[in-house]
C-alpha atoms as a PDB file:
ATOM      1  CA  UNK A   1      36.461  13.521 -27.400  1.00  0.00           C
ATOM      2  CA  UNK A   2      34.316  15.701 -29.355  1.00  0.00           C
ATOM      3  CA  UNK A   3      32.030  13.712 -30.054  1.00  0.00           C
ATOM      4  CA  UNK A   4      31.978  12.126 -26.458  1.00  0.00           C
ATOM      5  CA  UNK A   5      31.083  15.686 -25.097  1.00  0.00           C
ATOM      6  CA  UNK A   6      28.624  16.723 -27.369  1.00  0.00           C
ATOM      7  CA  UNK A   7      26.442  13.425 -26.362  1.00  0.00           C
ATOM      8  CA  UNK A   8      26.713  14.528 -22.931  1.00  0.00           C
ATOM      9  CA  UNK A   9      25.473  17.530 -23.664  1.00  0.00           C
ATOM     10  CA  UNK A  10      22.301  16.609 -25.538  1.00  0.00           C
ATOM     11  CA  UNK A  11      21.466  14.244 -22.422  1.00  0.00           C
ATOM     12  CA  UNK A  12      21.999  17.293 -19.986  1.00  0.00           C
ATOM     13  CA  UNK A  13      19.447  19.315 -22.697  1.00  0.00           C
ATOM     14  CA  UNK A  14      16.855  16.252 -22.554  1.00  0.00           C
ATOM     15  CA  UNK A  15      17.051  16.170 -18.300  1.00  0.00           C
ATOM     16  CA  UNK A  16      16.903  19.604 -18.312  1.00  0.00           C
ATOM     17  CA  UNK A  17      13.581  20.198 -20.425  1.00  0.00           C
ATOM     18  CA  UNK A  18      12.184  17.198 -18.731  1.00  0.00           C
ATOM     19  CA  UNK A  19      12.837  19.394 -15.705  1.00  0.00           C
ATOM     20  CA  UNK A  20      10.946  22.428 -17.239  1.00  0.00           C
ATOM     21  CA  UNK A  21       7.161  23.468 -17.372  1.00  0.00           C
ATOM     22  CA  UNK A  22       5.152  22.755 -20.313  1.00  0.00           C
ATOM     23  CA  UNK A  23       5.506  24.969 -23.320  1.00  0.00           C
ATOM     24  CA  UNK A  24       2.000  25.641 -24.141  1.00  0.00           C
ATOM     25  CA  UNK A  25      -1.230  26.862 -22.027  1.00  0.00           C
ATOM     26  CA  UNK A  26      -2.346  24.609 -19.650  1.00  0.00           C
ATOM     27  CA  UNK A  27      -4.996  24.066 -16.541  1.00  0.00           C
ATOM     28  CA  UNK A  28      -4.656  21.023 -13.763  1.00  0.00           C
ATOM     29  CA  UNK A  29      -7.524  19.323 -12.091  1.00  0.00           C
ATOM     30  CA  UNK A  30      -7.988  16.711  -9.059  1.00  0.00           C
ATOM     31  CA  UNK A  31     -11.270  14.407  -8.446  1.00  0.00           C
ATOM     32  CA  UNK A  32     -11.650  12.008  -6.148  1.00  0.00           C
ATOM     33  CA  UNK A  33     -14.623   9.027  -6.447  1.00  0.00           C
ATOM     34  CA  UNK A  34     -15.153   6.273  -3.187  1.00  0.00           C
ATOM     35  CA  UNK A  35     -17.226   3.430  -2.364  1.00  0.00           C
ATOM     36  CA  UNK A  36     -18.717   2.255   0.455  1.00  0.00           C
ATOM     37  CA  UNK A  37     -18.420  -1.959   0.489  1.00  0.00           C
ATOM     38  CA  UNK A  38     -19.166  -4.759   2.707  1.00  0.00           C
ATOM     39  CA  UNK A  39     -15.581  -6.471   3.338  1.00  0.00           C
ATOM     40  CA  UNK A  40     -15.898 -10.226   2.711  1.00  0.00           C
ATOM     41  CA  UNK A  41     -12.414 -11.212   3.761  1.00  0.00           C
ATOM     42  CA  UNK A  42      -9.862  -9.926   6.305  1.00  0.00           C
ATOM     43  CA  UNK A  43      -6.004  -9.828   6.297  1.00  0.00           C
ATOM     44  CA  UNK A  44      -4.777 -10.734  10.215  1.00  0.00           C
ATOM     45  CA  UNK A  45      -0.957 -10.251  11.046  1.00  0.00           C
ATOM     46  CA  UNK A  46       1.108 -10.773  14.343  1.00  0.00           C
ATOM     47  CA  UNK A  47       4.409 -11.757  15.209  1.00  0.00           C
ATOM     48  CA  UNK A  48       5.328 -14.885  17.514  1.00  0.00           C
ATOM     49  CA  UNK A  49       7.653 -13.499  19.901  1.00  0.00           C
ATOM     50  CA  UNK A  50       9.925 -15.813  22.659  1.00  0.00           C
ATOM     51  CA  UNK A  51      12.001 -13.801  25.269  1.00  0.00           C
ATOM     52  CA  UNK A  52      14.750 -16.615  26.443  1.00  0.00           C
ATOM     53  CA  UNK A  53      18.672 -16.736  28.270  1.00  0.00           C
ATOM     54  CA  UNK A  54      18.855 -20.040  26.475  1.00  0.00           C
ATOM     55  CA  UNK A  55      18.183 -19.255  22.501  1.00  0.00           C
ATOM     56  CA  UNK A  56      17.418 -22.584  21.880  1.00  0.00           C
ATOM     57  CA  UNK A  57      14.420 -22.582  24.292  1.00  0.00           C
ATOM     58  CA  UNK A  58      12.999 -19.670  22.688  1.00  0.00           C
ATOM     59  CA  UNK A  59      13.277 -20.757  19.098  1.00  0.00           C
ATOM     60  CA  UNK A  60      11.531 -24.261  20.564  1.00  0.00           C
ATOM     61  CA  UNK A  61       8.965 -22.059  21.568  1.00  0.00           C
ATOM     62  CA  UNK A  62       8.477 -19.893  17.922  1.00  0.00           C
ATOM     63  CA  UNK A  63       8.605 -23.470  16.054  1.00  0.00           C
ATOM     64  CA  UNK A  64       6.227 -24.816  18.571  1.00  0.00           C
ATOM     65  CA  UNK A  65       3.593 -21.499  18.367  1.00  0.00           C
ATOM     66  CA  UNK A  66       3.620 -22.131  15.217  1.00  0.00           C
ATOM     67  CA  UNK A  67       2.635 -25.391  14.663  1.00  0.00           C
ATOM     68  CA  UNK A  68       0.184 -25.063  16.685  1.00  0.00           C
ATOM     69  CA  UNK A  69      -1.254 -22.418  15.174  1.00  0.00           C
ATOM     70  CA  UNK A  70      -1.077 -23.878  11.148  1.00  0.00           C
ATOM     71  CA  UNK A  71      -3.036 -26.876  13.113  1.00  0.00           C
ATOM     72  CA  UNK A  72      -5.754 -24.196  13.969  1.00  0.00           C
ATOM     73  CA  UNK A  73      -5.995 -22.762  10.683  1.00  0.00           C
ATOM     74  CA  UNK A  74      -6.331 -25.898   8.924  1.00  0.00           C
ATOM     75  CA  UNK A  75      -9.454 -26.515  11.058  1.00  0.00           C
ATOM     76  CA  UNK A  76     -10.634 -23.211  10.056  1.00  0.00           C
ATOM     77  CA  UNK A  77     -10.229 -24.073   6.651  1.00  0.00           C
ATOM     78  CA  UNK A  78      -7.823 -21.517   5.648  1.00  0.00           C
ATOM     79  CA  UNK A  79      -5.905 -22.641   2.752  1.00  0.00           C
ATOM     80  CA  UNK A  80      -1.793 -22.496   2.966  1.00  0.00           C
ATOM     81  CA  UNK A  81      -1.971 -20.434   0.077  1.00  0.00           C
ATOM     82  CA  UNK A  82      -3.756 -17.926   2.189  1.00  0.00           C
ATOM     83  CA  UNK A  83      -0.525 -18.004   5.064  1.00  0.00           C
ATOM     84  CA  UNK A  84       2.518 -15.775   4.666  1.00  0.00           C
ATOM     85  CA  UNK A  85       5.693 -16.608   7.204  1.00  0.00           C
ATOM     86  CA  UNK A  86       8.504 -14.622   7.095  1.00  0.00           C
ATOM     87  CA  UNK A  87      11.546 -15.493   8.169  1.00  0.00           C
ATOM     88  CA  UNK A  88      12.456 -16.052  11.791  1.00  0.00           C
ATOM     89  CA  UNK A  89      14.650 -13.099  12.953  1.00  0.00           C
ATOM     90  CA  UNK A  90      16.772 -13.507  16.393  1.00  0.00           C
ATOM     91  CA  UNK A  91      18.314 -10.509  18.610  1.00  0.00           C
ATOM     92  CA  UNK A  92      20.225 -10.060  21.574  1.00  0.00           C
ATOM     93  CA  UNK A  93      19.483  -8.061  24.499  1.00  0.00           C
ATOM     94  CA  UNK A  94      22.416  -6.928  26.305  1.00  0.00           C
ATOM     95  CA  UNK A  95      22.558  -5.425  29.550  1.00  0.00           C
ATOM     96  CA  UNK A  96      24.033  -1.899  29.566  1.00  0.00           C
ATOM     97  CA  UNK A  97      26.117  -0.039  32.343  1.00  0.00           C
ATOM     98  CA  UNK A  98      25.888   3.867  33.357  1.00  0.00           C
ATOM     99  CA  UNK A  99      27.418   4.873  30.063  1.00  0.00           C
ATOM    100  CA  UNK A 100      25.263   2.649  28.361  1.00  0.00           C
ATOM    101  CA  UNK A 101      27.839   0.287  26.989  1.00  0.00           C
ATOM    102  CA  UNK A 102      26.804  -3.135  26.507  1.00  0.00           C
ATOM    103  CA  UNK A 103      28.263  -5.410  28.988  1.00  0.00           C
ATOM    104  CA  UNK A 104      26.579  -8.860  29.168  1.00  0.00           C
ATOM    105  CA  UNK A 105      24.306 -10.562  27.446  1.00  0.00           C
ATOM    106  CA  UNK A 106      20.884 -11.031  29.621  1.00  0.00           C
ATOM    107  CA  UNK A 107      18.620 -12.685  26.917  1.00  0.00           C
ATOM    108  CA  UNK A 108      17.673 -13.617  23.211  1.00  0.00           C
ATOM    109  CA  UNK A 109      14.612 -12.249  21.468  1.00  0.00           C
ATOM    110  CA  UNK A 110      13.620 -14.829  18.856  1.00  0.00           C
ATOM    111  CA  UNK A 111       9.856 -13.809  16.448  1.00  0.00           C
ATOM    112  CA  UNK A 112       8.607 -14.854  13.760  1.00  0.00           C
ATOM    113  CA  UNK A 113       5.884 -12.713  11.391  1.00  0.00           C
ATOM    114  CA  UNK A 114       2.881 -13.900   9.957  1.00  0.00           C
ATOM    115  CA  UNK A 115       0.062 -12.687   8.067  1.00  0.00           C
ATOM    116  CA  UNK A 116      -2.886 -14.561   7.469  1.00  0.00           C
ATOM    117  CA  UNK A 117      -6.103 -13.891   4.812  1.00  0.00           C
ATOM    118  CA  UNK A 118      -9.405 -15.582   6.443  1.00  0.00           C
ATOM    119  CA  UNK A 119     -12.155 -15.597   3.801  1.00  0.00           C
ATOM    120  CA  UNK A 120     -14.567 -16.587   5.793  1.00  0.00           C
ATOM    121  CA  UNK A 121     -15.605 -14.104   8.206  1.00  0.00           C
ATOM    122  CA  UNK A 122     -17.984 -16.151  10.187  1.00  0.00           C
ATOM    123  CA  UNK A 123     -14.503 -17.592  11.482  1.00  0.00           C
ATOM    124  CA  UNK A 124     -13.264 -14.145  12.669  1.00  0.00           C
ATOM    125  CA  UNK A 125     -14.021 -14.312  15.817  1.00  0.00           C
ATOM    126  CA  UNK A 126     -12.421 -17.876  16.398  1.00  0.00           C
ATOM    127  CA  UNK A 127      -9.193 -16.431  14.856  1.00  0.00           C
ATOM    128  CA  UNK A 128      -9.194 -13.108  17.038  1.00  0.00           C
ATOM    129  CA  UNK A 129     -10.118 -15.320  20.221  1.00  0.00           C
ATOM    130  CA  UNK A 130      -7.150 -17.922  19.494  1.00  0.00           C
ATOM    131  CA  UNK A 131      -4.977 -14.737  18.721  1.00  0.00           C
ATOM    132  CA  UNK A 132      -5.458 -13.258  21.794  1.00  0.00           C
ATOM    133  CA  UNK A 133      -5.534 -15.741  23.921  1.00  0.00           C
ATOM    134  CA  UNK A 134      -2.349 -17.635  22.845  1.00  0.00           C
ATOM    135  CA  UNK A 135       0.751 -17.145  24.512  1.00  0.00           C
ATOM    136  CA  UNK A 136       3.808 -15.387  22.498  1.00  0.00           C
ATOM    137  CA  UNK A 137       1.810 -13.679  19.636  1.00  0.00           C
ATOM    138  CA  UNK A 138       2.443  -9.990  19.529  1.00  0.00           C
ATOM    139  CA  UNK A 139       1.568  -7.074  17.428  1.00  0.00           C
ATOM    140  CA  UNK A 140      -1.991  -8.526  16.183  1.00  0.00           C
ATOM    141  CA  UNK A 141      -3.540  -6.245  13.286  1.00  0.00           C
ATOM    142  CA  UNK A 142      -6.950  -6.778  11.403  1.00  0.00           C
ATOM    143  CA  UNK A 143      -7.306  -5.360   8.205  1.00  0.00           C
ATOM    144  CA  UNK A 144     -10.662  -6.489   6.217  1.00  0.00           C
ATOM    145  CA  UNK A 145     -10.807  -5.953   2.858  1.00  0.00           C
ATOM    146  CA  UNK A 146     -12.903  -7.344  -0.689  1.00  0.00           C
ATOM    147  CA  UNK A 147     -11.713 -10.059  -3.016  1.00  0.00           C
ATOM    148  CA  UNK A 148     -12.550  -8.018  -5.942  1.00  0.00           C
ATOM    149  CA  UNK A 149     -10.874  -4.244  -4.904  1.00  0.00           C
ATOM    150  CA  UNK A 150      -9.409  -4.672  -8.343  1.00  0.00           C
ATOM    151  CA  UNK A 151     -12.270  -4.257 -10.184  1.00  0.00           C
ATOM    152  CA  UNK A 152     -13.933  -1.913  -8.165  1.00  0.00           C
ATOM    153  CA  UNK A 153     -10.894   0.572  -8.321  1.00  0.00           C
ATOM    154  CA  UNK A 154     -10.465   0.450 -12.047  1.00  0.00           C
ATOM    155  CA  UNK A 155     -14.338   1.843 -11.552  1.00  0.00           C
ATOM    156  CA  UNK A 156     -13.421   4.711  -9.113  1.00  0.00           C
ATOM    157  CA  UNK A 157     -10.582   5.684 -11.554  1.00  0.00           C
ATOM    158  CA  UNK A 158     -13.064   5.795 -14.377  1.00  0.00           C
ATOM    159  CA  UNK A 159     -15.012   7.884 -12.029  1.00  0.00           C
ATOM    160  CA  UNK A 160     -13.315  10.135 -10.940  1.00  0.00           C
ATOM    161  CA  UNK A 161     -11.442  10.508 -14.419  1.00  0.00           C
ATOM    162  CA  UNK A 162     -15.178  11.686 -15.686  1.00  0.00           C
ATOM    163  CA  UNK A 163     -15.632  14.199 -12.852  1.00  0.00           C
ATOM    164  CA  UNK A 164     -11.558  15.196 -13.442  1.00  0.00           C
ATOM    165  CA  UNK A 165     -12.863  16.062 -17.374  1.00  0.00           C
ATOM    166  CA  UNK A 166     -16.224  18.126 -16.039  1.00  0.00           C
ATOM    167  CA  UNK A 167     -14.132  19.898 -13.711  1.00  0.00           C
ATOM    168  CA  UNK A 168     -11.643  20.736 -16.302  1.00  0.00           C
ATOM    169  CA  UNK A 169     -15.165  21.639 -18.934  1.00  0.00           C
ATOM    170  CA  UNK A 170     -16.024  24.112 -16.745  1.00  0.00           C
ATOM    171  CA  UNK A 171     -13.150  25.990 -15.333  1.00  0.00           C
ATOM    172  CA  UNK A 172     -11.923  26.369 -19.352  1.00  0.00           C
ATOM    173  CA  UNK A 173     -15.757  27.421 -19.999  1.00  0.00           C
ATOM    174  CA  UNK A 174     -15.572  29.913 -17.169  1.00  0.00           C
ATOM    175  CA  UNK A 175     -12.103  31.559 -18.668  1.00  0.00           C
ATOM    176  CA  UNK A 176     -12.955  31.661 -21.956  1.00  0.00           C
ATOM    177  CA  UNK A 177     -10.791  28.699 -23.813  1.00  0.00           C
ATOM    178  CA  UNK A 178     -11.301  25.529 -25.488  1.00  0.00           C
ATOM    179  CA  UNK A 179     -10.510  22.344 -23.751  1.00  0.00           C
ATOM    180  CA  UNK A 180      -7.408  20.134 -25.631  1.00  0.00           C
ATOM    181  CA  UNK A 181      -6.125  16.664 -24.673  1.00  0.00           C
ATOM    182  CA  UNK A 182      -5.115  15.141 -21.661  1.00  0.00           C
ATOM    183  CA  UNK A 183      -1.127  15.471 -21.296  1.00  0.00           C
ATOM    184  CA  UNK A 184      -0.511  14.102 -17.988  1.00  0.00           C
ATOM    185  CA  UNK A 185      -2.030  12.337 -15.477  1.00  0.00           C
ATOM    186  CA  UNK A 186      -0.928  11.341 -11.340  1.00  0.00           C
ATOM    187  CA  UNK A 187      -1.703   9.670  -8.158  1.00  0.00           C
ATOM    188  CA  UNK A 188       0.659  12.038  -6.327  1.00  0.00           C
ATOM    189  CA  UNK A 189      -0.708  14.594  -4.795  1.00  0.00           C
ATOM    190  CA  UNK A 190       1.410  17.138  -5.950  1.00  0.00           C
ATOM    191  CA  UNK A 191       2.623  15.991  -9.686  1.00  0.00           C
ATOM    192  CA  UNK A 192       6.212  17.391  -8.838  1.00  0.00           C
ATOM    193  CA  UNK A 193       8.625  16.837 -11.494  1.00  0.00           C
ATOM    194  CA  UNK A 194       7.486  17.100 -14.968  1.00  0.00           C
ATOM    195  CA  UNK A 195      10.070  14.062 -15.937  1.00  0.00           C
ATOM    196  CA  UNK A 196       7.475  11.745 -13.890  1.00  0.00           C
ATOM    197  CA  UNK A 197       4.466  12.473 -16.134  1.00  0.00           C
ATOM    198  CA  UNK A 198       3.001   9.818 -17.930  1.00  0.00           C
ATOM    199  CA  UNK A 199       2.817  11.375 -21.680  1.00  0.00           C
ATOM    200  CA  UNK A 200      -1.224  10.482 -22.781  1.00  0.00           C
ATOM    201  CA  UNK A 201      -0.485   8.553 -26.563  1.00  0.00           C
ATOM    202  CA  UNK A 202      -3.016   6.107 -24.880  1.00  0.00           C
ATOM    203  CA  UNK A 203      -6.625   6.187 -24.354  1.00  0.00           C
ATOM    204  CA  UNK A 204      -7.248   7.826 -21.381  1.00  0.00           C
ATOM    205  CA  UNK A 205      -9.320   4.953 -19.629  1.00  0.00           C
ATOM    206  CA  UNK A 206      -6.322   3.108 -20.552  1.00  0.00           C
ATOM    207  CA  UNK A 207      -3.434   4.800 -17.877  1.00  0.00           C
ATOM    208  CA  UNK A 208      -2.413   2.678 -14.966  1.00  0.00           C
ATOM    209  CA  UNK A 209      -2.728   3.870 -11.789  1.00  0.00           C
ATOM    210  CA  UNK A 210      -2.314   2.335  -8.004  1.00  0.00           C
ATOM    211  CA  UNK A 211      -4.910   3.351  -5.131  1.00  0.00           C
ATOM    212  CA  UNK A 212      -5.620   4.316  -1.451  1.00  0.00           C
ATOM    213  CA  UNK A 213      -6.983   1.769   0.825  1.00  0.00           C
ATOM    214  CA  UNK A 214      -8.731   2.631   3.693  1.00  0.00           C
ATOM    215  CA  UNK A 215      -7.704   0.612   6.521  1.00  0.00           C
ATOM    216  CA  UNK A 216     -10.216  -0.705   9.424  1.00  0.00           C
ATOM    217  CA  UNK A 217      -8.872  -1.949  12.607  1.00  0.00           C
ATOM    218  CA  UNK A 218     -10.804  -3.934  15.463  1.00  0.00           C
ATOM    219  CA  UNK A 219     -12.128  -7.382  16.571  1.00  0.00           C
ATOM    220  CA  UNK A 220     -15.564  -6.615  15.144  1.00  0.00           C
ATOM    221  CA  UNK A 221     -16.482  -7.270  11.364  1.00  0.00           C
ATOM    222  CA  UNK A 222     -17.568  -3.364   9.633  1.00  0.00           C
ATOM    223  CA  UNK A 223     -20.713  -3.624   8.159  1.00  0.00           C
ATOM    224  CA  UNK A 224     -18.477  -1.639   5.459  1.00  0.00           C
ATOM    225  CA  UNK A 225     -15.233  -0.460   4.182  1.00  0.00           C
ATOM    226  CA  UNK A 226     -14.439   2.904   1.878  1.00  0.00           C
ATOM    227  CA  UNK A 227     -12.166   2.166  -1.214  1.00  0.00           C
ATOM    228  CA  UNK A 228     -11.332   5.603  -2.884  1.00  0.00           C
ATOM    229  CA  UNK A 229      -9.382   6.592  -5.661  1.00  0.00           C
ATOM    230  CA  UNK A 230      -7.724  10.646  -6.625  1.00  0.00           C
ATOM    231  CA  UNK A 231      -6.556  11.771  -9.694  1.00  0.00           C
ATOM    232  CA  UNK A 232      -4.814  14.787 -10.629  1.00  0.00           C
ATOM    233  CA  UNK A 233      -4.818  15.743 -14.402  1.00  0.00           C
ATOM    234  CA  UNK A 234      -2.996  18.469 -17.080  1.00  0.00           C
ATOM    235  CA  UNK A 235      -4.669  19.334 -20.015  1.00  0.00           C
ATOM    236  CA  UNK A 236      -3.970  21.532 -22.708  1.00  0.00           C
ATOM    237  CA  UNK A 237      -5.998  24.712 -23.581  1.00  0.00           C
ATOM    238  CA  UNK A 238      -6.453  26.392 -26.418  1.00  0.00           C
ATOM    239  CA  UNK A 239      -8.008  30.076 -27.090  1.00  0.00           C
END
């Protein structure tokens, strides 16, 4: 029993310093880097949406959208790899008396989302034109985008991990200390809890970290999107 309790007790001491503020000096600094990039692909979703009494007729309808619709992207060249179909969800709308109680059923609401990555824009405006002019497709949303973000964020993190270190030069230059090593760094914009810190025993260049996209809506083609990445980053300081 002894024993038992005294392990709980060192794993209450290790959540609870995890919990607590570093023990030595310290300054924190954010930087931000961003590109401006001519999408060359765009990722289109909408739902296929039948409103039916008879539940059969308006899952006829979803299957038969859809066919259609993998007919017209095969003419487009868009690759099945490229087409994401969730599963088809069905609900029933009830009608509801004074008290709002259900009372009878007054029709079924069958859909079906998609999403859809054309990577060749010249096609766009075929896609938005057979979007929006096809019966039963809801919620269309354009969001263009470049085949190699990847690479371009690791950049931007680079980036704005050398402004993070100038930044953090010149605020311990103006107070009179010596910069130390890096022994933390976030996404978040607030690092919060000190038990989420990534401890640097890596390079610095070397931390993972996920991005911000900047999202473009509309039936014309951008001449350009913004990728951007933010940092936030503890060092030590010494006298």
């Amino acid at each position: 029993m002894t024993k038992g309790l005294t392990v709980l007790l060192l794993i209450f001491s290790v959540f609870s310093r995890a919990e607590q503020m570093p023990d030595f000096p310290f300054l924190t600094v954010s930087a931000s880097a961003e590109k401006a990039v001519a999408p060359d692909l765009v990722h289109v979703s909408f739902s296929i949406v039948a409103v039916e009494k008879d539940p059969v007729k308006a899952t006829d309808i979803v299957y038969g959208t859809g066919n259609e619709l993998m007919a017209f992207f095969k003419d487009l060249g868009i690759s099945k790899d490229d087409i994401e179909a969730h599963s088809i969800t069905k609900n029933v709308i009830r009608k509801r008396n004074k008290d709002y109680q259900p009372v009878q059923i007054e029709a079924y609401e069958v859909e079906q989302a998609v999403k859809v990555t054309l990577r060749k824009l010249d096609n766009f405006q075929s896609l938005s034109d057979k979007l929006l002019t096809t019966k039963h497709i809801d919620d269309v949303d354009n969001r263009f985008d470049v085949s190699n973000r990847s690479a371009i964020e690791q950049q931007l993190v680079r980036d704005a991990g050398n402004q993070a270190k100038q930044k953090a030069k010149n605020l311990a230059s103006g107070v009179g200390v010596k910069l130390g090593k890096v022994y933390a760094v976030s996404q978040e914009r607030a690092f919060g809890s000190y038990a989420k810190f990534k401890f640097a025993n890596q390079s610095y260049e070397a931390i993972a970290v996920s991005g911000k996209r900047r999202q473009i809506d509309g039936l014309f083609i951008p001449k350009e999107i913004k990728l951007s990445q933010s940092i936030n980053v503890i060092y030590q300081i010494k006298p």
